[in-house]
N, C-alpha and C. Protein backbone atom coordinates (compact mmCIF):
# COMPACT_ATOMS: atom_id res chain seq x y z
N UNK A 1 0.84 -1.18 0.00
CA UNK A 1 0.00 0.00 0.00
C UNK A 1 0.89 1.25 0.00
N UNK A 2 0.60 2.44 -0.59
CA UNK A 2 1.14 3.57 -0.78
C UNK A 2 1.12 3.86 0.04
N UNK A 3 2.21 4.72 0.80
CA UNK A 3 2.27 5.40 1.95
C UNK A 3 2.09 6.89 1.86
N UNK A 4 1.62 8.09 3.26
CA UNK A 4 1.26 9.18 2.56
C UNK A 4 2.09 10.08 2.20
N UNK A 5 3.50 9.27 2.99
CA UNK A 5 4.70 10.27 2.27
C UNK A 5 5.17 10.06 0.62
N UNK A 6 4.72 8.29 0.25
CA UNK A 6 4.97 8.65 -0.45
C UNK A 6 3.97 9.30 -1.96
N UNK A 7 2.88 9.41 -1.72
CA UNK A 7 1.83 10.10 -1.76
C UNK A 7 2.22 11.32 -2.26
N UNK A 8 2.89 12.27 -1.13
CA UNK A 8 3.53 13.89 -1.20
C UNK A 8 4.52 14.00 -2.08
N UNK A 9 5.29 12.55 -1.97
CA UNK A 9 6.54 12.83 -2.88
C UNK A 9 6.18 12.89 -4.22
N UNK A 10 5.24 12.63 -4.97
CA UNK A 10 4.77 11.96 -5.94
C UNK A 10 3.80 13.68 -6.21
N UNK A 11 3.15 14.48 -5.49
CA UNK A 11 2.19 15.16 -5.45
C UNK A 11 3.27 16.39 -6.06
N UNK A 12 4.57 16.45 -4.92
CA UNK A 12 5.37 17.44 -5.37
C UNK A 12 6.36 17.15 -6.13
N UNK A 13 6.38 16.46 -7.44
CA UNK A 13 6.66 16.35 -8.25
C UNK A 13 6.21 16.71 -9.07
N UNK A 14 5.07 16.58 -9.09
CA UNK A 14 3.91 16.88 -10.33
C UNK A 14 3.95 18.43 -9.94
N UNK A 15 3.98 18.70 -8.84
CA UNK A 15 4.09 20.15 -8.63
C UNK A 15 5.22 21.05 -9.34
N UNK A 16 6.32 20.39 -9.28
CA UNK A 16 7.45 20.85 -9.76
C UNK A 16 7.63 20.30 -11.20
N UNK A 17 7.23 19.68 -12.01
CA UNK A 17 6.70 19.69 -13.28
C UNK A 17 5.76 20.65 -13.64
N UNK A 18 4.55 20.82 -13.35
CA UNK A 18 3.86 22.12 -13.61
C UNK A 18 4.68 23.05 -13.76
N UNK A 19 5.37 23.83 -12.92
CA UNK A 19 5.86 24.95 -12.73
C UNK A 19 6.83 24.71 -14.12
N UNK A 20 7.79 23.90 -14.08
CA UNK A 20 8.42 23.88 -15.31
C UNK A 20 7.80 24.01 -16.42
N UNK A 21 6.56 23.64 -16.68
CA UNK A 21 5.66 23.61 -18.00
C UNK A 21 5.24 25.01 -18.37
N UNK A 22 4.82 25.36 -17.27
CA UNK A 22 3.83 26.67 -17.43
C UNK A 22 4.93 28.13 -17.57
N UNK A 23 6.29 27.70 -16.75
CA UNK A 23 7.10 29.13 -16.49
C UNK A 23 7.50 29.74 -17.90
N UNK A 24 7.39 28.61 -19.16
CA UNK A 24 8.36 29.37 -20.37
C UNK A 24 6.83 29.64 -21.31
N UNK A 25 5.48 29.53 -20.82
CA UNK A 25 4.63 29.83 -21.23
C UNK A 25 4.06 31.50 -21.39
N UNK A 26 4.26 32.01 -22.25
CA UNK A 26 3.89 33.94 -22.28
C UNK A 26 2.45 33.60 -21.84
N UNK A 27 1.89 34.92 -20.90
CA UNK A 27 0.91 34.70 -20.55
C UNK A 27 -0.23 35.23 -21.45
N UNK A 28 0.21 35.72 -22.01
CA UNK A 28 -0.71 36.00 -23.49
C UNK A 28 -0.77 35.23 -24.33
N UNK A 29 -0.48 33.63 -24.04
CA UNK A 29 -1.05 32.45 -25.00
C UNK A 29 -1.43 31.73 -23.69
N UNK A 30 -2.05 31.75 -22.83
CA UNK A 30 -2.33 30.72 -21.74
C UNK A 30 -3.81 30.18 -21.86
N UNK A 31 -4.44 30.97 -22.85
CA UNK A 31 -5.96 30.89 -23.66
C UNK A 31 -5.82 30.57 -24.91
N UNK A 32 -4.45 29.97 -25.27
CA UNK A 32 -4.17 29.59 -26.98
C UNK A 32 -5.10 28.41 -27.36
N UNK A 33 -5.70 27.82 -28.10
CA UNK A 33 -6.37 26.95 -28.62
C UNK A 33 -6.05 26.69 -30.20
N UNK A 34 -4.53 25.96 -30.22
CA UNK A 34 -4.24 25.42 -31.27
C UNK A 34 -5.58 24.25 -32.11
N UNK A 35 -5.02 24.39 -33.39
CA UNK A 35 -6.21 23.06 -33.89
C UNK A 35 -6.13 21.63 -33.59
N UNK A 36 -7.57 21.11 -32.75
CA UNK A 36 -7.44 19.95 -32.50
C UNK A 36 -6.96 19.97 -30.90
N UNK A 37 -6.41 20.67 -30.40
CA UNK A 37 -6.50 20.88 -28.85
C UNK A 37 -7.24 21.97 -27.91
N UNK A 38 -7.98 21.55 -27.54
CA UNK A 38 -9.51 21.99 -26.45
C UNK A 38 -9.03 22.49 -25.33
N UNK A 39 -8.11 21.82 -24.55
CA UNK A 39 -7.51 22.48 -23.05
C UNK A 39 -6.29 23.25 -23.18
N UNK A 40 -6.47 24.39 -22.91
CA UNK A 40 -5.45 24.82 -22.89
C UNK A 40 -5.07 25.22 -21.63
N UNK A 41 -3.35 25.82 -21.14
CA UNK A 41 -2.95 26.13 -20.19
C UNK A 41 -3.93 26.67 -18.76
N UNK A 42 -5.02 27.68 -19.23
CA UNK A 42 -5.30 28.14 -18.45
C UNK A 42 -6.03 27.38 -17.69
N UNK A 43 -7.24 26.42 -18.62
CA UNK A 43 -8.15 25.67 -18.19
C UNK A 43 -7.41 24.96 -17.09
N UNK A 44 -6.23 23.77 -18.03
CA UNK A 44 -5.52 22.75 -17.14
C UNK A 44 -5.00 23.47 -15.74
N UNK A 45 -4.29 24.38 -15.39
CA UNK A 45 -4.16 24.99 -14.18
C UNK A 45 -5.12 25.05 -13.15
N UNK A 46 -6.43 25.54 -13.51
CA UNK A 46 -7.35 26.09 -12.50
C UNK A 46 -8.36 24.52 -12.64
N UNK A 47 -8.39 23.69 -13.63
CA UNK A 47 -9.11 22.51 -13.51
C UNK A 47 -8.37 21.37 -12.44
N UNK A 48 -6.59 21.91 -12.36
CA UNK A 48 -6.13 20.81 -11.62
C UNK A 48 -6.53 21.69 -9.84
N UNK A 49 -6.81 22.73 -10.08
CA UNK A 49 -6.81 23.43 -8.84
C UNK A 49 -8.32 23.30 -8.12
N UNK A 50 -9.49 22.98 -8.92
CA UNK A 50 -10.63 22.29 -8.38
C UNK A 50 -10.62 20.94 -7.97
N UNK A 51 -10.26 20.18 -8.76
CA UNK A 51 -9.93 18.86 -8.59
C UNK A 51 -9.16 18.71 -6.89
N UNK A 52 -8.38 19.53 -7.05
CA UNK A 52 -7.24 19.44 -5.52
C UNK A 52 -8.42 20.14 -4.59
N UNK A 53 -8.82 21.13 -4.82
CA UNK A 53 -10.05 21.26 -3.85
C UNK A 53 -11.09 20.55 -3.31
N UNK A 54 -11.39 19.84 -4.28
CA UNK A 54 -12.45 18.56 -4.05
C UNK A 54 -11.92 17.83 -2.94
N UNK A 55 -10.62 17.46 -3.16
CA UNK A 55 -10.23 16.42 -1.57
C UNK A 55 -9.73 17.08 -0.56
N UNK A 56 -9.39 18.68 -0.79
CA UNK A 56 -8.83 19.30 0.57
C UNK A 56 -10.72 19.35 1.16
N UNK A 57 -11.15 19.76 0.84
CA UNK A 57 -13.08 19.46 1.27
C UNK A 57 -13.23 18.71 2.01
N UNK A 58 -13.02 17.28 1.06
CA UNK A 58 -13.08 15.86 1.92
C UNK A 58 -12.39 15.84 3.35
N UNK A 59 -11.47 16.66 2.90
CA UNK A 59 -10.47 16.61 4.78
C UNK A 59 -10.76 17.33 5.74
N UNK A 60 -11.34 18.73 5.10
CA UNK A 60 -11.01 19.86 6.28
C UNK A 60 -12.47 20.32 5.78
N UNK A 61 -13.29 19.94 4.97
CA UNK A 61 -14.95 20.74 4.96
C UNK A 61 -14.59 21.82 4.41
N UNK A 62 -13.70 22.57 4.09
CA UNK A 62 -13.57 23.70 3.58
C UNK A 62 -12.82 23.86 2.21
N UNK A 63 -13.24 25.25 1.20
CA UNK A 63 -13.08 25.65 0.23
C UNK A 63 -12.12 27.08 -0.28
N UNK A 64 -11.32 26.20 -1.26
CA UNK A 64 -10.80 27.98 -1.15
C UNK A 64 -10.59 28.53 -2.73
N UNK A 65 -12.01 27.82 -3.24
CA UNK A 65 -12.49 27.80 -4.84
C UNK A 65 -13.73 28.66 -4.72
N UNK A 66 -14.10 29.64 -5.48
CA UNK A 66 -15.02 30.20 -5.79
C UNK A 66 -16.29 29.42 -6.43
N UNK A 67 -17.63 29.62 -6.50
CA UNK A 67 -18.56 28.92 -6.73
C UNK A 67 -18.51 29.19 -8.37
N UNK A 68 -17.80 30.54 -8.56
CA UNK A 68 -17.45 30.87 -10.21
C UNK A 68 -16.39 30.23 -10.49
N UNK A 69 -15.17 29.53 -9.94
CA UNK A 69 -14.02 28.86 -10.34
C UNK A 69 -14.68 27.51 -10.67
N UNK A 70 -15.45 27.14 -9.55
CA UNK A 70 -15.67 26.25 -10.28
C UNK A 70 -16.67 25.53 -11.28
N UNK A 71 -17.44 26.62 -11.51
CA UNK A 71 -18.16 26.14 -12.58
C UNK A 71 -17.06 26.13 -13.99
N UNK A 72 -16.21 27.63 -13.93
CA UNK A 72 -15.20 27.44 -14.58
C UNK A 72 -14.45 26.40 -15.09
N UNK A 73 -13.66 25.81 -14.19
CA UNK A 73 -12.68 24.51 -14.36
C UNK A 73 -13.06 23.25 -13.89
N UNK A 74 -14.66 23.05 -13.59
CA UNK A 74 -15.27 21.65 -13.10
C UNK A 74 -15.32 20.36 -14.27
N UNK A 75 -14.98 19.18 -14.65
CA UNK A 75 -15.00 18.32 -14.95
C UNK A 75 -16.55 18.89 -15.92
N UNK A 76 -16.33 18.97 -17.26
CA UNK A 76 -17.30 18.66 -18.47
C UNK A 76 -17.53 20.07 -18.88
N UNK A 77 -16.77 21.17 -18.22
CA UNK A 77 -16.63 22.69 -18.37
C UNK A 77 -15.70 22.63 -19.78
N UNK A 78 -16.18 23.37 -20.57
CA UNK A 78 -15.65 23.70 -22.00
C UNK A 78 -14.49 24.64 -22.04
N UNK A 79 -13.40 24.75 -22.05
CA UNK A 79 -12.79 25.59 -22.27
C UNK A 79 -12.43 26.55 -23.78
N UNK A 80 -12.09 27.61 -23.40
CA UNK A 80 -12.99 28.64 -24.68
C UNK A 80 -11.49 29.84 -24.49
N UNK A 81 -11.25 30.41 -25.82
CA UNK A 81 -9.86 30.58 -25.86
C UNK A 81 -9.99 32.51 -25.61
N UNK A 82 -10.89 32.77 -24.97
CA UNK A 82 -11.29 33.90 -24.55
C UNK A 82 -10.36 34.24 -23.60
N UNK A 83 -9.52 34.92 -23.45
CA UNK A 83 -8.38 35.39 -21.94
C UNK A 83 -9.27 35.96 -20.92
N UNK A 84 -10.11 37.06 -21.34
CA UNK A 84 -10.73 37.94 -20.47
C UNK A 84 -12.04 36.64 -19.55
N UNK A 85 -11.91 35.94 -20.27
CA UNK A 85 -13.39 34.76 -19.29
C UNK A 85 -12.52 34.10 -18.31
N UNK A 86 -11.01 33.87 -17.97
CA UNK A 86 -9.81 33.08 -16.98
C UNK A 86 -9.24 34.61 -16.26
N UNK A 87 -9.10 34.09 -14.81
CA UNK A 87 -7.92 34.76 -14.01
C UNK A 87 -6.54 34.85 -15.04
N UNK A 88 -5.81 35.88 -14.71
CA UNK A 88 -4.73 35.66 -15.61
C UNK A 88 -3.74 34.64 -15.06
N UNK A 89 -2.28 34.58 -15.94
CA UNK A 89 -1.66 33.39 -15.19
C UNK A 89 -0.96 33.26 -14.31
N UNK A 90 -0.31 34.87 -13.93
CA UNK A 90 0.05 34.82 -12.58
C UNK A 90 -0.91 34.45 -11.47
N UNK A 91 -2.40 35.14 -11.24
CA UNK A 91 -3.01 34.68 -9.99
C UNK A 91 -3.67 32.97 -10.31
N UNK A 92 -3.32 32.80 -11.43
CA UNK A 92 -3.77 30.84 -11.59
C UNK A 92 -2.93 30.14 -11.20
N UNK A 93 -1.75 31.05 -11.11
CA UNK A 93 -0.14 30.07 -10.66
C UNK A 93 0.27 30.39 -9.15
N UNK A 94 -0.43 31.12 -8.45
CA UNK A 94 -0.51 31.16 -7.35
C UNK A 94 -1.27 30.85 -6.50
N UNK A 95 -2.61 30.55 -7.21
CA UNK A 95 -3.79 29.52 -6.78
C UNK A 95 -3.29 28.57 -6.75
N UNK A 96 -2.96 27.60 -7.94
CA UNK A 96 -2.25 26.45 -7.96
C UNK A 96 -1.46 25.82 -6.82
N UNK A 97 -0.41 27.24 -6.49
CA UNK A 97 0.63 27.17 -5.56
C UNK A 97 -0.27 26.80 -3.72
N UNK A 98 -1.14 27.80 -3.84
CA UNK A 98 -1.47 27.61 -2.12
C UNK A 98 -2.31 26.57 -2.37
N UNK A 99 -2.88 26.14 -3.40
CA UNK A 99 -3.86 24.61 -2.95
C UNK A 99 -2.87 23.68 -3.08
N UNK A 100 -2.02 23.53 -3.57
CA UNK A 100 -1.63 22.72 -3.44
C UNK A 100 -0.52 22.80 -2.02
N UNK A 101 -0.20 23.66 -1.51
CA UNK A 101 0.10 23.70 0.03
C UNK A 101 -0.55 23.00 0.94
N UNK A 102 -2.04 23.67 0.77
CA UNK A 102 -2.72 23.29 1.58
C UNK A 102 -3.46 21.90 1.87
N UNK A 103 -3.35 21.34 0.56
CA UNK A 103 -3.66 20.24 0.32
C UNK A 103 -2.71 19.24 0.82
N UNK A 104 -1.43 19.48 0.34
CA UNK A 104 -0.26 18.77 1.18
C UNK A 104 0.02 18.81 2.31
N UNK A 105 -0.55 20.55 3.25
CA UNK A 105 -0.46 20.13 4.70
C UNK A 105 -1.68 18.95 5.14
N UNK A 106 -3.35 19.06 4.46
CA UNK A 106 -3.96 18.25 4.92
C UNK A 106 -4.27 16.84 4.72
N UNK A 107 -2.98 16.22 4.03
CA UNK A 107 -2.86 15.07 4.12
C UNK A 107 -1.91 14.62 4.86
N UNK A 108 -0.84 15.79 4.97
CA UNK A 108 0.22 15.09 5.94
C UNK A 108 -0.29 15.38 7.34
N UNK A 109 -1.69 15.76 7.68
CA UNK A 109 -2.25 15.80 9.03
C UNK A 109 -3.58 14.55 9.12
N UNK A 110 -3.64 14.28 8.20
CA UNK A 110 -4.60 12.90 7.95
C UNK A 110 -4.52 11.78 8.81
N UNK A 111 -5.07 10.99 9.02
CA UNK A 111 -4.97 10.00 10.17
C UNK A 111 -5.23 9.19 9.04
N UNK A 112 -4.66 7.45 9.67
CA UNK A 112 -5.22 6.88 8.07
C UNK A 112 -6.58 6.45 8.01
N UNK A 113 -7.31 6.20 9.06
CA UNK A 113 -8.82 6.30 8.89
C UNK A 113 -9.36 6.81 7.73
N UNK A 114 -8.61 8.55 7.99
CA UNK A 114 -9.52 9.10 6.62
C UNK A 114 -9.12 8.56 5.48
N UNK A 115 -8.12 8.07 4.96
CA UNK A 115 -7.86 6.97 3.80
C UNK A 115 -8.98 6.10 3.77
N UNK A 116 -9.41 5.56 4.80
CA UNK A 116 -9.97 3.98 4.34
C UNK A 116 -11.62 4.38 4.49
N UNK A 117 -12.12 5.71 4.53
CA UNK A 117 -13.59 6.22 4.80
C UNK A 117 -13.69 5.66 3.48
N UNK A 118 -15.12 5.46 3.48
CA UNK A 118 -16.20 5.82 2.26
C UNK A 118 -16.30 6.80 1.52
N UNK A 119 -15.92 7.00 0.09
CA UNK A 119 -16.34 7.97 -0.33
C UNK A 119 -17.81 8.62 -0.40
N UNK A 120 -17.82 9.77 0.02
CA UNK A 120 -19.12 10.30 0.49
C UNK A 120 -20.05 10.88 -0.96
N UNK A 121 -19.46 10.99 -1.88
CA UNK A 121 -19.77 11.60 -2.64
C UNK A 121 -20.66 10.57 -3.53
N UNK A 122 -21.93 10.41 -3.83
CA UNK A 122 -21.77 8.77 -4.54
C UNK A 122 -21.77 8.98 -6.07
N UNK A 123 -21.92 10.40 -6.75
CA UNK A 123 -21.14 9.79 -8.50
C UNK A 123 -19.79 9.59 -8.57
N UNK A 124 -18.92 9.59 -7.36
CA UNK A 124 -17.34 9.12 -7.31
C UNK A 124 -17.22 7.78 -6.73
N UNK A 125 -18.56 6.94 -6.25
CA UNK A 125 -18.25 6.20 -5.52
C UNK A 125 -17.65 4.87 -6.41
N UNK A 126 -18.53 4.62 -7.35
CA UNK A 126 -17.95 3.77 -8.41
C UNK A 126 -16.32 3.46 -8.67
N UNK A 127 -16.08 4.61 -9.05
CA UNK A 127 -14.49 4.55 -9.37
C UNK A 127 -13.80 5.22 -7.79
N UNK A 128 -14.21 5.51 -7.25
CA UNK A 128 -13.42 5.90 -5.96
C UNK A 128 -13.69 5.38 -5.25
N UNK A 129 -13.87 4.39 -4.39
CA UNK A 129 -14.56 3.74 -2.97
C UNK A 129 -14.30 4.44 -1.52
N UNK A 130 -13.06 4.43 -1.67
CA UNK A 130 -12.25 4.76 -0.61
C UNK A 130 -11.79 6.48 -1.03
N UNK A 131 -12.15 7.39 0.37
CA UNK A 131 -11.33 8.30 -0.03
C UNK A 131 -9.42 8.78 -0.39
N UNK A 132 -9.08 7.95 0.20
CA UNK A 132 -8.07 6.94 -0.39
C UNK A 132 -7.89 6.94 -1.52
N UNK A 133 -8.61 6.31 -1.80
CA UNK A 133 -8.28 5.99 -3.61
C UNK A 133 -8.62 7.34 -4.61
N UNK A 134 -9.18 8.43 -3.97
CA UNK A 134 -9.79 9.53 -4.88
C UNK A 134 -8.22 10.16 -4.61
N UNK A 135 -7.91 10.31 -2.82
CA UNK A 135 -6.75 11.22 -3.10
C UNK A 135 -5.32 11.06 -3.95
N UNK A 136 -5.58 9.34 -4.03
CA UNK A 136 -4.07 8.77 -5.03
C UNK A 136 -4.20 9.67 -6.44
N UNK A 137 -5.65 9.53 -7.05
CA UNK A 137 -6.05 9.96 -8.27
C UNK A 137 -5.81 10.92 -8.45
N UNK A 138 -6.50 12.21 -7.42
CA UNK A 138 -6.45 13.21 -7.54
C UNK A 138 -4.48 13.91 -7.38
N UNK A 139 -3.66 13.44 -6.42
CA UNK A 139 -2.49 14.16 -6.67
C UNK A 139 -1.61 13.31 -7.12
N UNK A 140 -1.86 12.20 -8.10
CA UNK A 140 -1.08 11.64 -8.64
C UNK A 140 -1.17 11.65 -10.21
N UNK A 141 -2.79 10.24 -10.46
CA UNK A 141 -2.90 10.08 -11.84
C UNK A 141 -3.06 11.91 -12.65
N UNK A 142 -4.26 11.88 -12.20
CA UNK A 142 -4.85 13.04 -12.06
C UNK A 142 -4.22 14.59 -12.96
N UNK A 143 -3.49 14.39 -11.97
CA UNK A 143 -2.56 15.85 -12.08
C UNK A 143 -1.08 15.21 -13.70
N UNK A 144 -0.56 13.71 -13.45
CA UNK A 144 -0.17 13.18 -14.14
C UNK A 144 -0.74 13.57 -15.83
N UNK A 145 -2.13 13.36 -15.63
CA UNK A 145 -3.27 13.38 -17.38
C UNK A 145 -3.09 14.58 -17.87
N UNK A 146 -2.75 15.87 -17.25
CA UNK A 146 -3.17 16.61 -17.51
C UNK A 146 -1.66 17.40 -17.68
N UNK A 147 -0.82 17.14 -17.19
CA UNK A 147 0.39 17.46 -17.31
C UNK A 147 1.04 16.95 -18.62
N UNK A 148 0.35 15.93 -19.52
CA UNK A 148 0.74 15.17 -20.05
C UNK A 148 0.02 16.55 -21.46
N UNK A 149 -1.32 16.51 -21.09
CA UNK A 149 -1.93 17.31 -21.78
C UNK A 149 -1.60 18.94 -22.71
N UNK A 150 -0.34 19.32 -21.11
CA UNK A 150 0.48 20.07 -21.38
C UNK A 150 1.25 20.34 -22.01
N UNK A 151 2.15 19.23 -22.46
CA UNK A 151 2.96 18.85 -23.09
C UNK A 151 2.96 18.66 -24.67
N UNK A 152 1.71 18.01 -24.38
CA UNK A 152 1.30 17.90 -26.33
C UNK A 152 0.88 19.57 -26.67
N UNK A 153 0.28 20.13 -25.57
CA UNK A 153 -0.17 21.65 -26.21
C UNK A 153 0.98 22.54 -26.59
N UNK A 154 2.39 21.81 -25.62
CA UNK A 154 3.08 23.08 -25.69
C UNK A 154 3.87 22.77 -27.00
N UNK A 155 4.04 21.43 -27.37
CA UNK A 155 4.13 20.61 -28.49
C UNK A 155 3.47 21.33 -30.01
N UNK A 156 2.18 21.43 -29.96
CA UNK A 156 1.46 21.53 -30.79
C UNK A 156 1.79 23.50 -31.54
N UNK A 157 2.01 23.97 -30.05
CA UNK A 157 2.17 25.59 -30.28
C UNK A 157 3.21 26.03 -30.58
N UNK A 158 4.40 24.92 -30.67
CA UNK A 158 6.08 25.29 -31.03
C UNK A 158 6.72 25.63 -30.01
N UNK A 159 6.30 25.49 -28.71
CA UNK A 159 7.27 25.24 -27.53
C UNK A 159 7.83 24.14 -27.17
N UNK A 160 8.92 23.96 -26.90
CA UNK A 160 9.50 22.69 -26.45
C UNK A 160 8.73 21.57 -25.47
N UNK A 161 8.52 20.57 -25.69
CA UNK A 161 7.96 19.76 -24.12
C UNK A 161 8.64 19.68 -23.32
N UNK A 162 8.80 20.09 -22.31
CA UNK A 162 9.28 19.81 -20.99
C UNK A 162 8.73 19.08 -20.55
N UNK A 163 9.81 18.72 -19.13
CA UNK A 163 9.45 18.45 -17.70
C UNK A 163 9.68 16.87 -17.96
């Protein structure tokens, strides 16, 4: 079984990949929508930053997503190559930054109980059982898909792939 350190190690990685992806990105293409790619930078940022909200919730009941963020960047939300409809990318990269702090302090304060709860949520229950298993997803695969996503965009726009 995964342990929750190594959990973090794995979380801040992906953390420190992001940052590499996004830093050689001008922020006046962070709404680019090359042909044939739908997500772009801005979406993937603030979509991985709901997602991480969803399980800091699960831990601590609390939110530090707007009810407009997340209709924004929620799972089946369209992204649309409009700049002025996204935060720009400095305050998306500093959102990014404190949820994912905070998220990492509230797992490394987790007891493992809360691992082995029920997921409470029941259209996650299917594929998530365990909250456990949502948080592997969420700061591992998760953040993994979408980083990946990154890559082909930055690919597609004539930036190098990193990370």
């Amino acid at each position: 079984m995964i342990s929750v350190e190594q959990l973090l190690q794995a979380y801040e990685l992906h953390k420190n990949i992001t940052i590499s992806l996004i830093d050689t990105i001008p922020a006046e293409r962070f709404t680019e929508q090359p042909e044939g790619i739908k997500n772009h930078p801005a979406w993937i940022l603030g979509h991985m930053v709901v997602a991480e909200n969803n399980a800091y919730k699960l831990i601590t009941g609390k939110s530090i997503c707007s009810d407009e963020e997340n209709e924004l960047f929620t799972v089946g939300s369209e992204p649309v190559g409009d700049a002025g409809l996204y935060p720009d990318k400095t305050a998306l990269v500093e959102k990014y930054l404190e949820m994912h702090r905070l998220l990492s302090e509230a797992l490394e304060d987790c007891l493992s109980e809360v691992f082995a709860r029920e997921m409470p949520v029941e259209r996650l229950k299917p594929r998530f059982p365990t909250l456990g298993t949502f948080f592997v997803h969420v700061c591992s695969g998760h953040e993994g898909y979408h980083l990946g996503q990154m890559n082909v965009w930055r690919k597609v726009t004539g930036l190098a792939p990193n990370g």
